[in-house]
C-alpha atoms as a PDB file:
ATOM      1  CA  UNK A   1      80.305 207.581 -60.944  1.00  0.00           C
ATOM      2  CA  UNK A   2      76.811 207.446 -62.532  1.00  0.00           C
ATOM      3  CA  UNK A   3      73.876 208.156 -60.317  1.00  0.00           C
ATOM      4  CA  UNK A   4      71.456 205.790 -60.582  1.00  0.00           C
ATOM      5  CA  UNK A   5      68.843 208.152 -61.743  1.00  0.00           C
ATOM      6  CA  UNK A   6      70.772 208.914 -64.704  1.00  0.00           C
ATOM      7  CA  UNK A   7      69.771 205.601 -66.664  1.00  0.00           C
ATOM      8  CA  UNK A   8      66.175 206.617 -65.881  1.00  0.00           C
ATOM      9  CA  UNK A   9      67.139 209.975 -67.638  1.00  0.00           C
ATOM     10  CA  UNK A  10      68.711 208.555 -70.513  1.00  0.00           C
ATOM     11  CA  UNK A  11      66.110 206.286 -70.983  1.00  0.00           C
ATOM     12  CA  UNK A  12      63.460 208.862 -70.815  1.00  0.00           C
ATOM     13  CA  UNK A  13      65.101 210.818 -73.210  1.00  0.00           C
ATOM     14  CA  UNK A  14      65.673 207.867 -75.816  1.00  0.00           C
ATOM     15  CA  UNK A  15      61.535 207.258 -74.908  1.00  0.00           C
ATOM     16  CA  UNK A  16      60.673 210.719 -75.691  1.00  0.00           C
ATOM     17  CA  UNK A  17      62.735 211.254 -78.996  1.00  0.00           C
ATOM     18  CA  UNK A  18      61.480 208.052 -80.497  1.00  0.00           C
ATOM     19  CA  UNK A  19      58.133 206.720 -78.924  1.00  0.00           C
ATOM     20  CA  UNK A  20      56.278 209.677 -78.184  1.00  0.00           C
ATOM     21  CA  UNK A  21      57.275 211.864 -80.782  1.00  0.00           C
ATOM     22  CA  UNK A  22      55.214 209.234 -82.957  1.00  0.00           C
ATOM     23  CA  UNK A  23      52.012 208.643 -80.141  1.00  0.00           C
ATOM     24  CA  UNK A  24      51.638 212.900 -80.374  1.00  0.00           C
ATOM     25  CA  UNK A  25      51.490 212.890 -84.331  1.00  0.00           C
ATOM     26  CA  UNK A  26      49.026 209.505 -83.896  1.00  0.00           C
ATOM     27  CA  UNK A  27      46.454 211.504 -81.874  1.00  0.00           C
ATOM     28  CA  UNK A  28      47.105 214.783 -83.431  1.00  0.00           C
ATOM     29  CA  UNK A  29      48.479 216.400 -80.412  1.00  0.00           C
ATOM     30  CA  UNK A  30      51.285 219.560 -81.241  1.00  0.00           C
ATOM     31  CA  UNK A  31      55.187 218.165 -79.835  1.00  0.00           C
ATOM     32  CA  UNK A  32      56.903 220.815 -78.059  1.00  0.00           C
ATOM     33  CA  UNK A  33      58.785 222.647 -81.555  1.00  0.00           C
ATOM     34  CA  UNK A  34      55.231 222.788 -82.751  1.00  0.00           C
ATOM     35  CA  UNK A  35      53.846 224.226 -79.524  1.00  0.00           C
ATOM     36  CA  UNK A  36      56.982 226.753 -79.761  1.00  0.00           C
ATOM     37  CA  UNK A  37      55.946 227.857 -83.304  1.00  0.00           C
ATOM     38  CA  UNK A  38      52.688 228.438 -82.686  1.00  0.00           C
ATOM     39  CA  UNK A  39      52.876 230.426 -79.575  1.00  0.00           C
ATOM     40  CA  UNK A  40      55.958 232.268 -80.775  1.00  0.00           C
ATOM     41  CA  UNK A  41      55.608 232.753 -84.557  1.00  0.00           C
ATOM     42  CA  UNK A  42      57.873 231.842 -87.080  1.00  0.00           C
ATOM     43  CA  UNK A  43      61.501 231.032 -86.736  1.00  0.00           C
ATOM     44  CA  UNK A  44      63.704 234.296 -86.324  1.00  0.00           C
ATOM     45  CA  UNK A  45      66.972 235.181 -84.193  1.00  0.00           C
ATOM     46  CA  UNK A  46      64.674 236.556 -81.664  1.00  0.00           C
ATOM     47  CA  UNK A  47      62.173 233.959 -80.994  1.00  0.00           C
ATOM     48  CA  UNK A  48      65.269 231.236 -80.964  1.00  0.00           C
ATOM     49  CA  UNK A  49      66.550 232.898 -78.079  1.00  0.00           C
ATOM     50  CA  UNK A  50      63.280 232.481 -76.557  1.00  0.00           C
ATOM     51  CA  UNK A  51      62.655 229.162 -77.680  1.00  0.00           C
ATOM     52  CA  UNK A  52      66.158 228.346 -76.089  1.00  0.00           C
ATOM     53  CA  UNK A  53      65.724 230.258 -72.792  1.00  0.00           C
ATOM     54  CA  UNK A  54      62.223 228.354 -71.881  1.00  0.00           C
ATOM     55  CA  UNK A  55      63.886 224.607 -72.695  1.00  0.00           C
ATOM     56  CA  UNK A  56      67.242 225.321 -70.806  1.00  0.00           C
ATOM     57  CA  UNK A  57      64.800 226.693 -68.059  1.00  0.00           C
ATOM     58  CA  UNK A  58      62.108 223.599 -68.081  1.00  0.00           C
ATOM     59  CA  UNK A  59      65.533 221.379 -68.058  1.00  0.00           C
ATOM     60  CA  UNK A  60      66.547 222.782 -65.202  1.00  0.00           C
ATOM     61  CA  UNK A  61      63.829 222.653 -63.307  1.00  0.00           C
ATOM     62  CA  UNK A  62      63.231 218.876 -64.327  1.00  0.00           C
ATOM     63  CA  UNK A  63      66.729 217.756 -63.189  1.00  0.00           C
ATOM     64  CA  UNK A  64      66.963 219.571 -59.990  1.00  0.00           C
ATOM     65  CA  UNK A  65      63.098 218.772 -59.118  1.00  0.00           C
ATOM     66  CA  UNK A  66      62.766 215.083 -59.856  1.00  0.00           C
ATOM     67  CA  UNK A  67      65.567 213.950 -57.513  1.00  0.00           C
ATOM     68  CA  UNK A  68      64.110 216.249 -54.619  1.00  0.00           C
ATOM     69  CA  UNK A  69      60.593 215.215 -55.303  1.00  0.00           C
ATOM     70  CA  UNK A  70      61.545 211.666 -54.927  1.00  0.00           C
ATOM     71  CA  UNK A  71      63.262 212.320 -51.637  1.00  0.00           C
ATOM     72  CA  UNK A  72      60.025 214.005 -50.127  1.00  0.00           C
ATOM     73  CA  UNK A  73      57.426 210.548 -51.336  1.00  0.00           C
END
């Protein structure tokens, strides 16, 4: 069974892939792999890792905190 949270998730996702990946290079503004490049340097085994570690992290934290944070408004 699908929550019904889940479209807004996929739909977000489709959004951010496709719509705002475009708005960000419109007004010149760095998407997250460029953000990741300049703070971390350039591409090595290392610094993937990292790059991994902080998106699995910020995922987590987005799944887990938008359900709760609807609960609480």
């Amino acid at each position: 069974m699908m929550k019904k949270y889940s479209v807004f998730y996929l739909f977000s996702i489709v959004i951010g892939l496709f719509i705002m990946k475009g708005i960000f290079e419109w007004l010149n503004i760095p998407t997250y792999d460029q953000l990741l490049e300049i703070v971390l340097g350039e591409p090595n085994t290392l610094n993937v890792v990292i790059a991994i570690t902080i998106t699995s992290v910020l995922i987590y934290l987005i799944i887990k905190g938008v359900p709760k944070l609807k609960k609480s408004i």
